[in-house]
Protein backbone atom coordinates (compact mmCIF):
# COMPACT_ATOMS: atom_id res chain seq x y z
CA UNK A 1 102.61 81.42 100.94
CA UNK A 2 101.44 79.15 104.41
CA UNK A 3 103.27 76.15 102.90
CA UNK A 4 106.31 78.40 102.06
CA UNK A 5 106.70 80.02 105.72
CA UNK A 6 106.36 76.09 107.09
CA UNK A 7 108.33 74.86 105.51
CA UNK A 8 110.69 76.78 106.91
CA UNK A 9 109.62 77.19 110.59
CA UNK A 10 109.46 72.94 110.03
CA UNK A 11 112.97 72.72 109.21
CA UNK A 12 114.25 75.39 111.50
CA UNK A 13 112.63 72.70 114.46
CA UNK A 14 113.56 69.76 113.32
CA UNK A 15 111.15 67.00 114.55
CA UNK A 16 109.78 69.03 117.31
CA UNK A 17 105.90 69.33 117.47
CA UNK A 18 104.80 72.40 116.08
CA UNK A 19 102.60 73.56 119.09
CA UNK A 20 104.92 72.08 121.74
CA UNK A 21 108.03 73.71 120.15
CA UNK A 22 106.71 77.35 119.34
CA UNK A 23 106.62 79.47 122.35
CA UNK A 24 108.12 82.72 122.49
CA UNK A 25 111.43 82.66 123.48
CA UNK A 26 111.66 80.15 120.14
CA UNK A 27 110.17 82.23 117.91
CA UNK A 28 112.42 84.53 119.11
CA UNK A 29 115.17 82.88 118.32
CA UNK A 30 113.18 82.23 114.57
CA UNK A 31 113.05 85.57 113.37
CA UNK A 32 116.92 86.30 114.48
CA UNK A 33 117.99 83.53 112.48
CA UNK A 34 115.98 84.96 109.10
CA UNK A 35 117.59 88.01 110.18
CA UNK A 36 121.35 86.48 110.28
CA UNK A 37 120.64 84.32 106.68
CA UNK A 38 119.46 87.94 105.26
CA UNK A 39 115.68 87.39 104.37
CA UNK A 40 114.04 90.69 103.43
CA UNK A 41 111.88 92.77 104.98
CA UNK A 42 109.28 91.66 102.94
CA UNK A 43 110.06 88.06 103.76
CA UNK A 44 109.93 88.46 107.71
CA UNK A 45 106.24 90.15 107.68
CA UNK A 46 104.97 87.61 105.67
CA UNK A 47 106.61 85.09 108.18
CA UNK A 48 104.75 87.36 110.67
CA UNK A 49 101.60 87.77 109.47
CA UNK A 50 101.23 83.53 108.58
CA UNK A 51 102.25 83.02 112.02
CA UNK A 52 100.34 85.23 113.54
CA UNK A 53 97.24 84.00 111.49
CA UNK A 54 97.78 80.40 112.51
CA UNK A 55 97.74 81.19 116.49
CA UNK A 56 94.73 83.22 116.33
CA UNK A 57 92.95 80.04 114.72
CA UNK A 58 94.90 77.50 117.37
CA UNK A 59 93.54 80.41 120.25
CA UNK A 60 90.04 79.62 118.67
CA UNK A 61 89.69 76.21 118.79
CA UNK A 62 91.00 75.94 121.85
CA UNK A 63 94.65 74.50 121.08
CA UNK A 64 96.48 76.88 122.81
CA UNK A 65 95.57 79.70 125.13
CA UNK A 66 97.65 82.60 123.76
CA UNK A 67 99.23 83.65 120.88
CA UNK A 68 103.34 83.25 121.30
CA UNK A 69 103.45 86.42 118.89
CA UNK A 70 102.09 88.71 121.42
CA UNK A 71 105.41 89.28 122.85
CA UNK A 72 107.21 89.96 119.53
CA UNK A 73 107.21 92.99 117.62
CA UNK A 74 105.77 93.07 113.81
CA UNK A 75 108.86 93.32 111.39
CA UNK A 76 108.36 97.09 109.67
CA UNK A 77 108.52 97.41 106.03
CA UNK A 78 110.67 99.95 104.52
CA UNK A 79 108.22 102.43 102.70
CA UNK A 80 108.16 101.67 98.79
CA UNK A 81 106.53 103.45 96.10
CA UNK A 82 104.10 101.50 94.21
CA UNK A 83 105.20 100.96 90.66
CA UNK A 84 104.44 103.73 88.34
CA UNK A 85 104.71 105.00 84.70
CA UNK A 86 104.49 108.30 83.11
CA UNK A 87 101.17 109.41 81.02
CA UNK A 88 103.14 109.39 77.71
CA UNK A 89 103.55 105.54 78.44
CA UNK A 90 100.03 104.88 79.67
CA UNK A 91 98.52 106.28 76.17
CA UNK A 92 101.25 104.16 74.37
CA UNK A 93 99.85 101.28 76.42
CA UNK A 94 96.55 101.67 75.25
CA UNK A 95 96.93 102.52 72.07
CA UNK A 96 99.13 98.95 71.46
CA UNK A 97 95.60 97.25 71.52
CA UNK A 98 94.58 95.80 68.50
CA UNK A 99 91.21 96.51 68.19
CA UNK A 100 90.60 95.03 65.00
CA UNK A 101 90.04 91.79 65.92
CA UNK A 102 87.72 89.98 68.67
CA UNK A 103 90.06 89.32 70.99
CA UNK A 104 91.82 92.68 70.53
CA UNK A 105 88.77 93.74 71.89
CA UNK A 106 88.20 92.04 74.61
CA UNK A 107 92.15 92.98 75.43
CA UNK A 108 91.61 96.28 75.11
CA UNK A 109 88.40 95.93 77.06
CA UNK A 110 90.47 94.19 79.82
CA UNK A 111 93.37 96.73 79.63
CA UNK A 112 91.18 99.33 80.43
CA UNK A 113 88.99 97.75 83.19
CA UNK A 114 92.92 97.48 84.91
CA UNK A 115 93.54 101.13 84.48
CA UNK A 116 89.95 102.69 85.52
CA UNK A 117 89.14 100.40 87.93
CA UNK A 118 92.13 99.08 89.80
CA UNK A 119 90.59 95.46 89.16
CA UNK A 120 92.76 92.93 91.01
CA UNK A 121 93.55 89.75 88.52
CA UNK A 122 91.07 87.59 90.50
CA UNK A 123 88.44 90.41 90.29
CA UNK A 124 88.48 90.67 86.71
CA UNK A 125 88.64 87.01 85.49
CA UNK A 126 85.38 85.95 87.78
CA UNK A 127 83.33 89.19 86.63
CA UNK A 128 79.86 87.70 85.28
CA UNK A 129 77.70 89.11 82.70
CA UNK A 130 75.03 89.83 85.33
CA UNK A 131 77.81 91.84 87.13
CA UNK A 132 77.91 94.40 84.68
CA UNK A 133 75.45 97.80 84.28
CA UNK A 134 76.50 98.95 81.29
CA UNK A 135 73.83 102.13 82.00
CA UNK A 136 75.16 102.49 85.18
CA UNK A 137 78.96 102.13 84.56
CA UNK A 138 79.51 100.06 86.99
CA UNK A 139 80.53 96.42 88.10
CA UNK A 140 80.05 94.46 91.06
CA UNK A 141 83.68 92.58 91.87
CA UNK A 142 83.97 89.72 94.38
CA UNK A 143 86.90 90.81 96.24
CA UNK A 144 89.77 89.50 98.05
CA UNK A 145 88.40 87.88 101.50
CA UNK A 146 85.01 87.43 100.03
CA UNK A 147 83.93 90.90 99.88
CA UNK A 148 81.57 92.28 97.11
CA UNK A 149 82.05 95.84 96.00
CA UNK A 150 80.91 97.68 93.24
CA UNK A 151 83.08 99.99 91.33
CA UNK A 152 82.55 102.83 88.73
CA UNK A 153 84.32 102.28 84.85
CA UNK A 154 84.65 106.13 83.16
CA UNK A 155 83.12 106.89 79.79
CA UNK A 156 85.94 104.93 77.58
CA UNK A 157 86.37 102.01 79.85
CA UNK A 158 82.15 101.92 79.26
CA UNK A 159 82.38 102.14 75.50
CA UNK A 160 85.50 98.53 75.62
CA UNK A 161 82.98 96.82 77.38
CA UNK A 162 79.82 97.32 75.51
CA UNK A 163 82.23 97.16 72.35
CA UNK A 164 83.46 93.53 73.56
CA UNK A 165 79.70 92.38 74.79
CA UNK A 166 78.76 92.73 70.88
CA UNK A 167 81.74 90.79 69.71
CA UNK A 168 81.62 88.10 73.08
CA UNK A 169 78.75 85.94 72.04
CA UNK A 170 76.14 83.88 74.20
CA UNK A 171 75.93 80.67 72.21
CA UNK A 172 75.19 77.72 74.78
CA UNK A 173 77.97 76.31 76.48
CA UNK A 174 79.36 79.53 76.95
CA UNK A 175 80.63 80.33 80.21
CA UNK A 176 78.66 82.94 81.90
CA UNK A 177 81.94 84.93 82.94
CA UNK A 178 82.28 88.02 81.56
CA UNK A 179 85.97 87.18 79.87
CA UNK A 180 86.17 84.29 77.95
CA UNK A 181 88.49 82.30 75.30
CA UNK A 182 88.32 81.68 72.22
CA UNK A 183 86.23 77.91 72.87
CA UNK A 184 83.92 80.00 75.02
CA UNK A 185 85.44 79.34 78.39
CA UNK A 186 86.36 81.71 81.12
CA UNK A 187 89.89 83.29 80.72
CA UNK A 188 92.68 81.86 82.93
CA UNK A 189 94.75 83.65 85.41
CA UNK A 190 98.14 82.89 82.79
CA UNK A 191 96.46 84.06 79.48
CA UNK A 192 94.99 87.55 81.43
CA UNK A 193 98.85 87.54 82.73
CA UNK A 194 100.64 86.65 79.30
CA UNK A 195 97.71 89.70 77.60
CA UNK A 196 99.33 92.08 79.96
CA UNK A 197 102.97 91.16 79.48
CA UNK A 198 102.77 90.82 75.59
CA UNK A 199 100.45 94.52 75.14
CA UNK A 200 103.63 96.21 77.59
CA UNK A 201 106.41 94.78 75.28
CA UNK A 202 104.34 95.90 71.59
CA UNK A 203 104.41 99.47 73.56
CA UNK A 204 107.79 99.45 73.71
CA UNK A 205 108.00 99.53 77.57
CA UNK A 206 110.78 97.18 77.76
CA UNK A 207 109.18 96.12 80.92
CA UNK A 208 107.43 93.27 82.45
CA UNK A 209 104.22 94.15 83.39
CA UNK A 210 101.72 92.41 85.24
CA UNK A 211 97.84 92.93 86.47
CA UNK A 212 99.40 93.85 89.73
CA UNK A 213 101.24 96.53 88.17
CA UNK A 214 98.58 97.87 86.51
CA UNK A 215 97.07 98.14 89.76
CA UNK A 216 99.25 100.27 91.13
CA UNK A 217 99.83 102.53 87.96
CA UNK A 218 95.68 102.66 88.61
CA UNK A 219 95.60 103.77 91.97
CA UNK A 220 98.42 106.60 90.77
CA UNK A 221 96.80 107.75 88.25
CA UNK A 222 93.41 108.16 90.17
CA UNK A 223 95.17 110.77 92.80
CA UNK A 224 96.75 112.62 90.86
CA UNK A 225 94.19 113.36 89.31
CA UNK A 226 91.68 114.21 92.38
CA UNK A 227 90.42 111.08 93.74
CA UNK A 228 90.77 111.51 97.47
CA UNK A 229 92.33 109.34 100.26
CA UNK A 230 88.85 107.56 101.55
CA UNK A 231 86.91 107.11 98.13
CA UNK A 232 90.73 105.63 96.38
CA UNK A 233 90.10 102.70 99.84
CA UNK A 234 86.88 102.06 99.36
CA UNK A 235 87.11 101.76 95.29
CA UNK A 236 89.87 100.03 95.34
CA UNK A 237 89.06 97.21 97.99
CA UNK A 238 91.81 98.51 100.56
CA UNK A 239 90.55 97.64 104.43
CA UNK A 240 93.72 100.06 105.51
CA UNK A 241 93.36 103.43 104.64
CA UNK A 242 97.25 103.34 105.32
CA UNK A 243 97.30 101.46 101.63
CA UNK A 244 95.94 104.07 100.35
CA UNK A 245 98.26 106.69 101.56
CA UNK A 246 100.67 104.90 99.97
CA UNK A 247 99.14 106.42 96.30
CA UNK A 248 98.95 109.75 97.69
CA UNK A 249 102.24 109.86 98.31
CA UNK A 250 103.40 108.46 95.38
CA UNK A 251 101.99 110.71 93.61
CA UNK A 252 103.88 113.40 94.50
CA UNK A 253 104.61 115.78 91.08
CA UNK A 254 100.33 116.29 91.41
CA UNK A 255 100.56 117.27 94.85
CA UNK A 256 103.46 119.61 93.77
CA UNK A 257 101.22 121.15 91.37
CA UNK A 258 98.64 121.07 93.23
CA UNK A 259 100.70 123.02 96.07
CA UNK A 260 101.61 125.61 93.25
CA UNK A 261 97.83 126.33 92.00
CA UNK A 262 96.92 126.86 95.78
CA UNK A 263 100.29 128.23 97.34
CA UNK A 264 98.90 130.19 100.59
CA UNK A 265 101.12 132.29 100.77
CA UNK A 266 101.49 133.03 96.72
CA UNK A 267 97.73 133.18 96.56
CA UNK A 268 97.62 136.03 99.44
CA UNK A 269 100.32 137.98 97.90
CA UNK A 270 100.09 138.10 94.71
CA UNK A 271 99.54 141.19 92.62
């Protein structure tokens, strides 16, 4: 992503010094012409939020003694839904494990960890054994900025894991990560990515899913049916509660229902 967005702002200044060349006015200038060669929305904030990273380092060592981004507005993102799928297509998600073998298993174990946990990729695939309490349910994560957390698996999820423990092995030379391969190493970010892909495509999704994906469909799932605002952030590693919001409003048919069960005005008048 940094080397993406500078290579960019490099080539939009020719052979002008970074520091010496980016002042306002320039970046100014910057972000109208990825406006006029159509980047995205999506594109601009992350321009934003690289730059504005960078300057806050320079400001703290002393390079330069404001950040040019002060003056410029943050590009808004439109407001997207996260990615979602229906119940009917969860189940037939799950139930495209093969849990006769191993390492249908361990996928299923994995596939599940996605769904009740909202595991990011990273999360999962540097899990170690001694991060798990099977008793307790629970796992301790190393999250995204360095931040531990520990978060709660539900009764099935549980029963995967203790399943795959049983099958996993602890021969020596094993790698002490909770997912491994088939020669005993930890699992690598493309094989947990190609699991995911292959189990949406045998459940006839006729989709490409992804990890991230099943983050989302996670987070969904868990507010509609009652997690609140606060406890989905904290679970789910979120330093914005505004993230979170995002999920609540997504899930929109539960609040619906939700709305009917507890109508105010339905409730006082009825019968």
């Amino acid at each position: 992503m940094y080397e993406w967005v500078f290579e960019r702002v490099y080539k939009y200044l020719g052979k002008n010094p970074l520091l010496n060349a980016l002042d306002t006015v320039t970046l100014r200038h910057y972000f109208s012409y990825l406006i006029e060669r159509s980047y995205k929305p999506a594109s601009l904030s992350m321009h934003y939020r690289v730059l504005h990273a960078f300057f806050v380092w320079c400001v703290r060592e002393h390079l330069v003694a404001a950040t040019p981004l002060d003056g410029i507005p943050k590009p808004k993102m439109p407001k997207i839904f996260p990615f979602m799928l229906d119940d009917h297509q969860v189940t037939a998600l799950v139930k495209a494990c093969d849990k006769s073998t191993k390492h249908g298993c361990r996928n299923h174990a994995i596939l599940l960890l996605f769904l009740d946990c909202g595991l990011r990729l990273n999360e999962l695939i540097n899990v170690h054994l001694n991060d798990v309490s099977l008793p307790n349910r629970s796992l301790k994560v190393h999250g995204k900025g360095a931040k531990d957390r520990i978060v709660y698996m539900g009764a099935r999820a549980t029963k995967a894991l203790r399943r795959w423990l049983e099958l996993r092995s602890f021969r020596p030379g094993y790698d002490e990560n909770l997912f491994i391969d088939r020669k005993g190493e930890s699992l690598k970010r493309r094989w947990v990515q190609l699991i995911i892909v292959r189990l949406g495509y045998r459940a006839g999704l006729g989709m490409r899913l992804s990890p991230h994906k099943l983050r989302h469909i996670s987070a969904t799932l868990a507010v509609k049916h009652g997690m609140d605002t606060f406890t989905l952030q904290r679970l789910y590693g979120w330093e914005n509660v505004q993230t979170a919001m995002r999920y609540v409003n997504a899930a929109s048919p539960a609040l619906r229902e939700a709305h009917a069960k507890a109508s105010p005005v339905d409730r006082l008048l009825e019968g």
